[in-house]
Protein backbone atom coordinates (compact mmCIF):
# COMPACT_ATOMS: atom_id res chain seq x y z
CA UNK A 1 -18.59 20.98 27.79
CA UNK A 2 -17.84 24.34 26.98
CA UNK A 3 -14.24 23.52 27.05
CA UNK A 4 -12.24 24.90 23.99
CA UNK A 5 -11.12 21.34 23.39
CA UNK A 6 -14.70 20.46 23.11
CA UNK A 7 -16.02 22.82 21.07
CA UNK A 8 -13.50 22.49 18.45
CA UNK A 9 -14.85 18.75 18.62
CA UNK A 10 -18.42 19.84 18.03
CA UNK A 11 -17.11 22.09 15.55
CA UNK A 12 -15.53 19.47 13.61
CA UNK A 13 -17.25 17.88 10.57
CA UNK A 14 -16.54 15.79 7.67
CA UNK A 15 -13.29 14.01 7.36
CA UNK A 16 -10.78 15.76 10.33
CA UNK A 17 -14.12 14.67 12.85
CA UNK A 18 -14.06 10.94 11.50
CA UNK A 19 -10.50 10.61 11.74
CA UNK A 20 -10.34 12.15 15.01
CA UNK A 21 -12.75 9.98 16.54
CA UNK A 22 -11.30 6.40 15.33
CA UNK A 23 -8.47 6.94 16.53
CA UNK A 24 -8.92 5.43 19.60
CA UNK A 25 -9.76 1.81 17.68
CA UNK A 26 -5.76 2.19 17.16
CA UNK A 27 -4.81 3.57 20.31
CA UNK A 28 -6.29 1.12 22.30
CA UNK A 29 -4.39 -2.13 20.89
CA UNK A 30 -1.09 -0.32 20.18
CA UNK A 31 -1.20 0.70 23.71
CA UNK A 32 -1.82 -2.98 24.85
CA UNK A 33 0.93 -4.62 23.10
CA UNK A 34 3.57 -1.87 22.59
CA UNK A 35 4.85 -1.58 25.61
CA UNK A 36 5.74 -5.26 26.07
CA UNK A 37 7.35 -5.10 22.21
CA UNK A 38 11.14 -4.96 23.39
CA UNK A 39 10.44 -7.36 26.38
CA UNK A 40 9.06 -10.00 23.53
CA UNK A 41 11.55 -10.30 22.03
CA UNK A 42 14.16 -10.66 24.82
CA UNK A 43 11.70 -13.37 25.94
CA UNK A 44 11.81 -14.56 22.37
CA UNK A 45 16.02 -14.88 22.34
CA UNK A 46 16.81 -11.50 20.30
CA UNK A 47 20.14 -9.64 21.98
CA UNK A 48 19.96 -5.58 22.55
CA UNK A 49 21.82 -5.40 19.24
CA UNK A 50 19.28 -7.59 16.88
CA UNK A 51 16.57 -5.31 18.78
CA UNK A 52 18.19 -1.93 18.11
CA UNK A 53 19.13 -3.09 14.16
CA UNK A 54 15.44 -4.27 13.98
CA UNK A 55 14.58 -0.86 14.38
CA UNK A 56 16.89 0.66 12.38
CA UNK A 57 16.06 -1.51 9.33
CA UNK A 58 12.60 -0.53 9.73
CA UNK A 59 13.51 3.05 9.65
CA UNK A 60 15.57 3.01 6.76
CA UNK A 61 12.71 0.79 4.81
CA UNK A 62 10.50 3.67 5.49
CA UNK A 63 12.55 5.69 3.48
CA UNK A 64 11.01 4.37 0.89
CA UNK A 65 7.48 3.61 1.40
CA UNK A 66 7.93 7.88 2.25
CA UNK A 67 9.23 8.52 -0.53
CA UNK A 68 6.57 6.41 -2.63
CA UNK A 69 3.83 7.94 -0.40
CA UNK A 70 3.35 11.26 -2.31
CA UNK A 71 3.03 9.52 -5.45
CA UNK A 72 0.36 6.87 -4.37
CA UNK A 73 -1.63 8.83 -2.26
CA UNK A 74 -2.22 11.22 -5.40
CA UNK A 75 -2.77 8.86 -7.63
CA UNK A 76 -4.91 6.86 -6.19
CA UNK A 77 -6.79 8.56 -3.66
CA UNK A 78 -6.55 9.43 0.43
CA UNK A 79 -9.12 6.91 1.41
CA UNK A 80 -8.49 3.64 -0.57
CA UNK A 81 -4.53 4.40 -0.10
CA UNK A 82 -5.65 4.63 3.74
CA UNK A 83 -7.34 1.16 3.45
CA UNK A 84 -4.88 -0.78 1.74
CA UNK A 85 -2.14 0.63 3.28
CA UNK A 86 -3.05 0.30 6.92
CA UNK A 87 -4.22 -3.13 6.69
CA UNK A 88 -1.01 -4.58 4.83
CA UNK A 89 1.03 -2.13 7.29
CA UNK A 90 0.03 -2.62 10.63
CA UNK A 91 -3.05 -5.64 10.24
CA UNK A 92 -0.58 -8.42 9.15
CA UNK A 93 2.37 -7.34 10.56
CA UNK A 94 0.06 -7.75 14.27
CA UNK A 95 -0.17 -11.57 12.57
CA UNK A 96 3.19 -11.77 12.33
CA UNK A 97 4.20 -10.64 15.58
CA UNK A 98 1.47 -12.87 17.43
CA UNK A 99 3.09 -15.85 15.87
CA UNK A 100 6.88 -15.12 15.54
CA UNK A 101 9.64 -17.23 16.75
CA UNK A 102 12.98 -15.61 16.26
CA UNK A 103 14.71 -13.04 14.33
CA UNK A 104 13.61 -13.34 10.63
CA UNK A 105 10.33 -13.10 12.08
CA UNK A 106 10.65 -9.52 13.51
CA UNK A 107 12.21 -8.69 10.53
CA UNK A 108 9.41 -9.60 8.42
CA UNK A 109 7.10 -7.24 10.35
CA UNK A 110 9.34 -4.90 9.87
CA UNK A 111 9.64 -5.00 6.55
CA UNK A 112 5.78 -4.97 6.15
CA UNK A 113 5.11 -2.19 9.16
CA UNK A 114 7.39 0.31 7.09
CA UNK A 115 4.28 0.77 4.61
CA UNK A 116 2.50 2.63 7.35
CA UNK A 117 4.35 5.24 6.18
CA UNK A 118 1.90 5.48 3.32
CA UNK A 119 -0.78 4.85 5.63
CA UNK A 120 0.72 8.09 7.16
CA UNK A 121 0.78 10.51 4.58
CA UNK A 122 -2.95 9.52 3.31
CA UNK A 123 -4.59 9.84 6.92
CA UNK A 124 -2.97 13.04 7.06
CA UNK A 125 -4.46 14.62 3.85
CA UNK A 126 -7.29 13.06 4.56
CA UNK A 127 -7.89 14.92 8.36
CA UNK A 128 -6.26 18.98 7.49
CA UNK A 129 -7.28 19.10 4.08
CA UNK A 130 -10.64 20.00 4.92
CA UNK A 131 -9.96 21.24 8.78
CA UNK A 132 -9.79 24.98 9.03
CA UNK A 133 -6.80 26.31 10.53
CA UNK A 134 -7.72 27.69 13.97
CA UNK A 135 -8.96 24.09 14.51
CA UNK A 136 -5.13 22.56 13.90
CA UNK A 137 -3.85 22.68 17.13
CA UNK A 138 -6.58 21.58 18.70
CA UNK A 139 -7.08 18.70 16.31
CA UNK A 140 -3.95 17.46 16.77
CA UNK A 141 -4.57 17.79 20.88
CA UNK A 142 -7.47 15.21 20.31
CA UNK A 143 -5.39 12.84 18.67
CA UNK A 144 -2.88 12.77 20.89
CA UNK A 145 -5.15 12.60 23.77
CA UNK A 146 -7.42 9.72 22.03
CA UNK A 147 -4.17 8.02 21.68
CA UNK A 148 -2.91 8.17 25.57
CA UNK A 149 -6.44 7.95 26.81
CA UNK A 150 -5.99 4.80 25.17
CA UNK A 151 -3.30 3.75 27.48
CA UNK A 152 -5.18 3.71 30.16
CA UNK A 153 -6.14 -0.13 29.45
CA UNK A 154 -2.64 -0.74 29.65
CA UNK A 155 -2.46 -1.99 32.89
CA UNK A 156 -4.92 -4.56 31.40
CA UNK A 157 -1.89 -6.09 29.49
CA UNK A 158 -0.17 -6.06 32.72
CA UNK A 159 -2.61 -8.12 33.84
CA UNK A 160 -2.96 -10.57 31.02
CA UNK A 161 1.34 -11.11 31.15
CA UNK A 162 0.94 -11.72 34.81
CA UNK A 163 -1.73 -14.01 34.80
CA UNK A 164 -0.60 -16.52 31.70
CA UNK A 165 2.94 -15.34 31.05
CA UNK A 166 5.04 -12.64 28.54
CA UNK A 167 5.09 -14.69 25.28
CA UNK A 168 1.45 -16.48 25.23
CA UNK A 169 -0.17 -13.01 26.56
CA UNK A 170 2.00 -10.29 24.37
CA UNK A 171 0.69 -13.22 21.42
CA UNK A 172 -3.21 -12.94 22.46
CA UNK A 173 -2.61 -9.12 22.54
CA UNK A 174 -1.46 -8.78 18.91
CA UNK A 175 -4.04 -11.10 17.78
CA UNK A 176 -6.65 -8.51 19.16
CA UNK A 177 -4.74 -5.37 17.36
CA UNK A 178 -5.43 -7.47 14.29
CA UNK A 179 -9.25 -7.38 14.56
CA UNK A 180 -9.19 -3.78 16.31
CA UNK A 181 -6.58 -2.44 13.23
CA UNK A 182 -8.27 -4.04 11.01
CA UNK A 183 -11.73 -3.25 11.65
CA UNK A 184 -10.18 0.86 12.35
CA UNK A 185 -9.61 0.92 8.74
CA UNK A 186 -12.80 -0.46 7.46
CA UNK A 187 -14.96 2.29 9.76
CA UNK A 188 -12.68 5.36 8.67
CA UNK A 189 -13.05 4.09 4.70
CA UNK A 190 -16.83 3.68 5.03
CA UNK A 191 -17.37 7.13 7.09
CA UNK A 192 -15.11 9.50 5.05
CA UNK A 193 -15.14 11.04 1.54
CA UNK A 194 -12.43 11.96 -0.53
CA UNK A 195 -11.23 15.29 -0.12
CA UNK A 196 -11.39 18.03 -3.07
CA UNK A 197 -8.17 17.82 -3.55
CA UNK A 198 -7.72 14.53 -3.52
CA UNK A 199 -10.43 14.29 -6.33
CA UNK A 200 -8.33 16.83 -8.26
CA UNK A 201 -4.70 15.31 -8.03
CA UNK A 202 -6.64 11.59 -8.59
CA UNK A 203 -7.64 12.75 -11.96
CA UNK A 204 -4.12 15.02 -12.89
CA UNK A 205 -2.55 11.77 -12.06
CA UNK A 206 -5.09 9.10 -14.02
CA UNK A 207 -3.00 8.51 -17.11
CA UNK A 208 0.74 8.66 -15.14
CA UNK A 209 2.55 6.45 -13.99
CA UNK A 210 4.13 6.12 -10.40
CA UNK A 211 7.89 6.51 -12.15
CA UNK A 212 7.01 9.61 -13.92
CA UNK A 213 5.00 10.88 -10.55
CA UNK A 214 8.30 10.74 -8.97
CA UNK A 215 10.51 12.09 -11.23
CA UNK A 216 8.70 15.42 -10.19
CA UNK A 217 10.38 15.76 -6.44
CA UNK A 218 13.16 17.13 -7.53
CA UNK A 219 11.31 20.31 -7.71
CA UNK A 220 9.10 19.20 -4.73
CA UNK A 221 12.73 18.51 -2.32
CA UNK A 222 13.68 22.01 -4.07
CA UNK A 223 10.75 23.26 -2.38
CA UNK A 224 11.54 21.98 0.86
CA UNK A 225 15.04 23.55 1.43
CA UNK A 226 13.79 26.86 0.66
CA UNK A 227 10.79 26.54 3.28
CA UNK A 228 12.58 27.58 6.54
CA UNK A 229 9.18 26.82 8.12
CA UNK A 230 9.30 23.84 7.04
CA UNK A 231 12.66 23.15 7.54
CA UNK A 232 12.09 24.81 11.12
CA UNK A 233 9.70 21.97 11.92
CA UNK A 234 11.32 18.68 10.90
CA UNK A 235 14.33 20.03 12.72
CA UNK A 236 11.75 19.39 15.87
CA UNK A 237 10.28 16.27 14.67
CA UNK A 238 14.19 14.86 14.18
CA UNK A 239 14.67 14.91 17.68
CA UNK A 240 10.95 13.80 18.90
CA UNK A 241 11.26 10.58 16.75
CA UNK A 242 14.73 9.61 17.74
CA UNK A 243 13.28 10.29 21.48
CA UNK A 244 10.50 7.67 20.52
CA UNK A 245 12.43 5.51 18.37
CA UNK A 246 14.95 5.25 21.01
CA UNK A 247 12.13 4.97 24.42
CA UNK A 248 10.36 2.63 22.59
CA UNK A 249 12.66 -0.01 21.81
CA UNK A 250 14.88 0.71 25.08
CA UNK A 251 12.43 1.44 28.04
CA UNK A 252 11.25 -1.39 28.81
CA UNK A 253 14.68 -3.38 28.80
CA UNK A 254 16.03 -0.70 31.02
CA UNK A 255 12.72 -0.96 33.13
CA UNK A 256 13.59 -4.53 33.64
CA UNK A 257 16.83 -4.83 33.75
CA UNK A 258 18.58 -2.09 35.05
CA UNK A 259 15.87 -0.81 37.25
CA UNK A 260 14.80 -4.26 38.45
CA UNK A 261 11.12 -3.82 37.86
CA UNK A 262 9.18 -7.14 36.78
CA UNK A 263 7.70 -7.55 33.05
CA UNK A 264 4.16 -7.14 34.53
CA UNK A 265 4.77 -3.73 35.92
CA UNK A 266 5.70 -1.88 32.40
CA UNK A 267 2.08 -1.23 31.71
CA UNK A 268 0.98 0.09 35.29
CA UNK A 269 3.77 3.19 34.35
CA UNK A 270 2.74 3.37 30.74
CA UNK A 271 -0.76 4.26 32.09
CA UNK A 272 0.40 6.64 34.85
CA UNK A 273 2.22 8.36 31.81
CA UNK A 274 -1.11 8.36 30.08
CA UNK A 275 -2.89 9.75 32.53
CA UNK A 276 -0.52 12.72 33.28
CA UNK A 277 -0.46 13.44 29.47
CA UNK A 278 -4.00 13.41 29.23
CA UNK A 279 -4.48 15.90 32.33
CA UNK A 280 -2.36 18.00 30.85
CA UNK A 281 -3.69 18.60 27.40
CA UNK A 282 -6.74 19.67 28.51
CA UNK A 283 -5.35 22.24 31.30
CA UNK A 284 -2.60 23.07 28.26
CA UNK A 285 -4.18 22.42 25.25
CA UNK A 286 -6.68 25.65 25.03
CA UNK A 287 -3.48 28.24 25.56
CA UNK A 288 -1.30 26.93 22.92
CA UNK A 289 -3.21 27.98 20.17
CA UNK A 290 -0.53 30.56 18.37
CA UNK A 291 1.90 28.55 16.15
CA UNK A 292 4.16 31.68 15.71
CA UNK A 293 4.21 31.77 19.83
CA UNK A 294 6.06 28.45 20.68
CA UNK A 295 9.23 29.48 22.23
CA UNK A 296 7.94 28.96 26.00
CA UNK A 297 6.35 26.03 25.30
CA UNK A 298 8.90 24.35 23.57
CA UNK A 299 11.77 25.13 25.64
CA UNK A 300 9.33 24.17 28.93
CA UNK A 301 8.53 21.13 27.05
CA UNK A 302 12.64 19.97 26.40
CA UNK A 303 13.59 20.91 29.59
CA UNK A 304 11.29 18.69 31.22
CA UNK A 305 12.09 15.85 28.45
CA UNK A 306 15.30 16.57 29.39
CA UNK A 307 14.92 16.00 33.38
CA UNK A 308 13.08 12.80 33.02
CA UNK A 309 15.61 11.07 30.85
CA UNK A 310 18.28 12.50 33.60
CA UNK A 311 16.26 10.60 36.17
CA UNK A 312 16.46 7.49 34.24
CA UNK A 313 20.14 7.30 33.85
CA UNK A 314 21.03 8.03 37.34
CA UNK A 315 17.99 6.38 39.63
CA UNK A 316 19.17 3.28 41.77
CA UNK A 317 16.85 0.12 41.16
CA UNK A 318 13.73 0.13 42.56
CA UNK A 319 13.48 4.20 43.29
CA UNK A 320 9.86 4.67 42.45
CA UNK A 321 9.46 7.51 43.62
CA UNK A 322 12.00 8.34 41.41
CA UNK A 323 10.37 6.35 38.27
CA UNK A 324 7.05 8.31 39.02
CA UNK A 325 8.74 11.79 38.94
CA UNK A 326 10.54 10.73 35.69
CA UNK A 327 7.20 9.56 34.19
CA UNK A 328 5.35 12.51 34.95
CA UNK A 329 7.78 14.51 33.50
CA UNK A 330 7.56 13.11 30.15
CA UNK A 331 4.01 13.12 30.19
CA UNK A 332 3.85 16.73 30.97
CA UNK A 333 6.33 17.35 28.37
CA UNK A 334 4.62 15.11 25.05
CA UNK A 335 1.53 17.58 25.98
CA UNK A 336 3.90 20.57 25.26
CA UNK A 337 5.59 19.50 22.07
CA UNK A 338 4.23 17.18 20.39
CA UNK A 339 0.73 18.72 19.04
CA UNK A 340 2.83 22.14 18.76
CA UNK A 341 5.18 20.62 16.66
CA UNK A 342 2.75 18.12 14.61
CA UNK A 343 1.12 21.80 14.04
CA UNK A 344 3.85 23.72 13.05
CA UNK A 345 4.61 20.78 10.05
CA UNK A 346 0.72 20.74 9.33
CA UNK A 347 0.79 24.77 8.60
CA UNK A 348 3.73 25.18 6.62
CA UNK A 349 2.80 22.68 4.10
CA UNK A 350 1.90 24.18 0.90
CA UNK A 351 -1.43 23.29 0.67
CA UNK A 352 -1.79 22.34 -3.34
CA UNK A 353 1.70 20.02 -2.59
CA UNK A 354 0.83 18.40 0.40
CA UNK A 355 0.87 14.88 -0.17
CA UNK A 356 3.90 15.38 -1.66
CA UNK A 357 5.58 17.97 0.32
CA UNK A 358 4.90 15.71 2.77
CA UNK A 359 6.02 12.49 1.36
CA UNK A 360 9.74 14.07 1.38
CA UNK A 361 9.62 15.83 4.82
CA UNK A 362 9.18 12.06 5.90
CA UNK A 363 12.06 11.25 3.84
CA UNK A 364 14.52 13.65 5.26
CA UNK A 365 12.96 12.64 8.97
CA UNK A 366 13.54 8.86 8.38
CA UNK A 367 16.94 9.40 6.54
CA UNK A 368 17.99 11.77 9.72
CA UNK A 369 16.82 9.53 12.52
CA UNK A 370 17.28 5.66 10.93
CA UNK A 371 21.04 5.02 12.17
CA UNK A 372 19.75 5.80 15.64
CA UNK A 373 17.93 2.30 16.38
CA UNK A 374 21.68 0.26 16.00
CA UNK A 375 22.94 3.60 17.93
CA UNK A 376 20.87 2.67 20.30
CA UNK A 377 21.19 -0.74 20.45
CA UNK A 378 24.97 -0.35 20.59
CA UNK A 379 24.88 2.13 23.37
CA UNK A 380 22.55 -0.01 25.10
CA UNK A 381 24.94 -3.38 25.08
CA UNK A 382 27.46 -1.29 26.76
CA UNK A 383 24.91 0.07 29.57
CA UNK A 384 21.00 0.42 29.41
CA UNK A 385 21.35 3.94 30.84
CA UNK A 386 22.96 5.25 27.61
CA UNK A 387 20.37 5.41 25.25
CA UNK A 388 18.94 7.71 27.67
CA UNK A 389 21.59 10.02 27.69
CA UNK A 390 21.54 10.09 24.48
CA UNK A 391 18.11 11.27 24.44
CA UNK A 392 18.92 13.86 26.95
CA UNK A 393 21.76 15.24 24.73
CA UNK A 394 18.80 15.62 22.03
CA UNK A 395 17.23 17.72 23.87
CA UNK A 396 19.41 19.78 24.72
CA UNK A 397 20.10 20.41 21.39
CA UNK A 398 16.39 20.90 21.15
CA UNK A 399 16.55 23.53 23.35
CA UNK A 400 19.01 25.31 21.01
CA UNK A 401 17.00 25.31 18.03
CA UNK A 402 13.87 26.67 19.38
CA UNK A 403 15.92 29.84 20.43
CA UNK A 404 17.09 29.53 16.85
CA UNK A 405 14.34 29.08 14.92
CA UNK A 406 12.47 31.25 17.24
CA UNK A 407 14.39 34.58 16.35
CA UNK A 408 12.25 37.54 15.02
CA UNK A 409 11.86 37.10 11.48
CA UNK A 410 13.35 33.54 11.14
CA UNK A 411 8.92 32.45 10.88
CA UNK A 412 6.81 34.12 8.80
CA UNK A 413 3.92 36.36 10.71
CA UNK A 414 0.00 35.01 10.48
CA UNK A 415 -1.76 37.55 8.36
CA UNK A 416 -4.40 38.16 10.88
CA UNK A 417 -2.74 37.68 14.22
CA UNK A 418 -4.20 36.74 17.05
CA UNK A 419 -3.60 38.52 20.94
CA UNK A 420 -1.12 37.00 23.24
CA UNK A 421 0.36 37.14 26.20
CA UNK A 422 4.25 38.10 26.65
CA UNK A 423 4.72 34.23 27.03
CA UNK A 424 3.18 33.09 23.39
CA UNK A 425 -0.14 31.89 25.06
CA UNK A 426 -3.28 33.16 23.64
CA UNK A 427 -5.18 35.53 25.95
């Protein structure tokens, strides 16, 4: 218990210790019927093409519920935004899933998923606002780890295909991440408060409308392009979200198909993944707490992102041994870069702007990475081992920018540093 990770947790109060600690009510059902999403919908007569575009239409949707974030979120408030906008974003497009047919189906979720974008921007405010900044890190450890720990009841969906079959099981699944969604936004409502400055944007914003709220980013985008922090970190977050965009609707058909596993399998590696991950942040987690120090873990974490996508494109069918190695890789490698790079974003915000400093960081990110869903989906028609090399040529590029970005004087220096080793851990 006296674990860094843990008291940072004790530490925690208000709004970042709320949000923290529900997110395992989404965790747990997006775990369940995630994994199976791709497989669904082969089951359900979509090609590798209507997948990939399915993806890429959601993407480029988000663009604007992004963009339209800022504006909403200020005006009217982190905590009913979170409540509206997670229910019609990820409550009824679970609905829709659990009872879809074909195509126009998908789409439909789609279409109604891309709001939790706003959803997004909201819950964000709503956990650093009031979260001190030596906590950062740390909170976004927890909330990665709530979500894999979360995982671990994959194998439980697994279970449920195998037992009464992909379409009527992934169906029961998405009915229960209706009720679990649903009741995740009701608890985080009734337990937090609005922050202060959400209070004070809510009233600047009373008598304006949503038009005249956006007719402000161009100064706001201005903003952006001179932040090289900023700029520094979506960079990052470019090629970590075409890396999930891409895994998420392509792993399992490649899992399937290529590598001749069986639908009821997916979940027993999702969970090994999990676990790894999980293991990981807490023997990782309590050294990277220098944001200015993220060159070794960075390139660490790319490198191994970089092997495990390697393994996927060349492994014969069946090589588990192979599949495990290539699992554990990733997981190792999420622990590295994801809360470092969620952190770097969440620090080089400008504080009074966030909402909507944040709104068009999305923006750029969803612009950048929405053509890579029919990418993929082409590439993946051709051979299901390419949209893994294209991942792997992402991070090699990632590796490239972290030496760039990492260059003295490229990143502002804290104002009170803290000691570290020669490697950018803290001592």
């Amino acid at each position: 218990m006296n674990h860094p990770l843990f008291q940072t947790l004790r530490e925690l109060k208000g709004n970042p210790r709320v949000t923290v600690l529900t997110e395992v009510m989404f965790g747990i059902p997006y775990n369940l019927f995630n994994p199976f999403a791709s497989v669904y919908m082969l089951a359900l007569g979509l090609t590798d093409q209507q997948i990939g575009s399915i993806a890429s239409l959601g993407l480029a949707l988000q663009v604007f519920t992004a963009l339209l974030s800022g504006a909403i979120v200020d005006k009217f408030g982190r905590r009913l935004t979170l409540l509206v906008a997670d229910f019609v974003g990820w409550s009824l497009p679970c609905l829709i899933w659990a009872i879809a047919q074909d195509f126009r189906f998908f789409v439909a979720a789609a279409a109604m998923n891309s709001l939790w974008r706003i959803s997004n921007t909201a819950w964000t405010c709503l956990m650093v606002e009031d979260a001190e900044e030596r906590h950062l890190v740390h909170i976004w450890t927890w909330i990665f780890i709530f979500a894999v720990c979360s995982a671990f009841v994959a194998p439980l969906g697994g279970w449920f295909v195998g037992r009464f079959g992909l379409i009527p099981a992934v169906r029961g699944l998405y009915l229960f991440g209706f009720i679990m969604l649903t009741a995740k936004a009701v608890v985080l409502y009734i337990y937090s408060h609005e922050t202060a400055r959400g209070i004070q944007r809510r009233e600047e914003t009373r008598h304006r409308s949503i038009m005249s709220l956006l007719g402000e980013y161009r100064s706001v985008f201005a903003q952006l392009l001179h932040s090289k922090p900023i700029l520094a970190a979506l960079s990052l977050l470019v090629i970590t979200n075409i890396y999930n965009t891409v895994s998420g609707s392509f792993w399992g058909v490649l899992f399937t198909s290529k590598l001749g596993f069986t639908n009821s399998e997916i979940s027993t590696y999702v969970a090994l993944r999990s676990i790894i991950m999980t293991a990981c942040f807490f023997l990782l987690g309590p050294r990277l707490t220098n944001l200015r120090r993220f060159r070794l873990p960075l390139w660490t974490g790319f490198i191994a992102f970089f092997a495990s996508q390697l393994l996927l494109v060349m492994m014969p069918a069946r090589a588990i041994p192979l599949l495990v190695l290539s699992v554990a890789l990733e997981g190792f490698a999420s622990a590295l870069v994801s809360p470092m790079t969620e952190s770097l974003l969440a620090v080089s915000l400008e504080s009074d702007e966030r909402a909507r400093v944040s709104a068009m960081v999305y923006v750029a990110l969803i612009v950048l990475i929405s053509p890579f869903g029919w990418i993929a989906g082409q590439l993946s028609a051709m051979d299901r081992a390419l949209p893994f090399a294209l991942n792997m040529a992402l991070f090699a590029l990632g590796i490239a920018i972290v030496w760039f970005i990492g260059r003295p004087g490229f990143l502002p220096s804290p104002s009170q540093p803290a000691r570290h080793d020669e490697n950018g851990f803290s001592k």
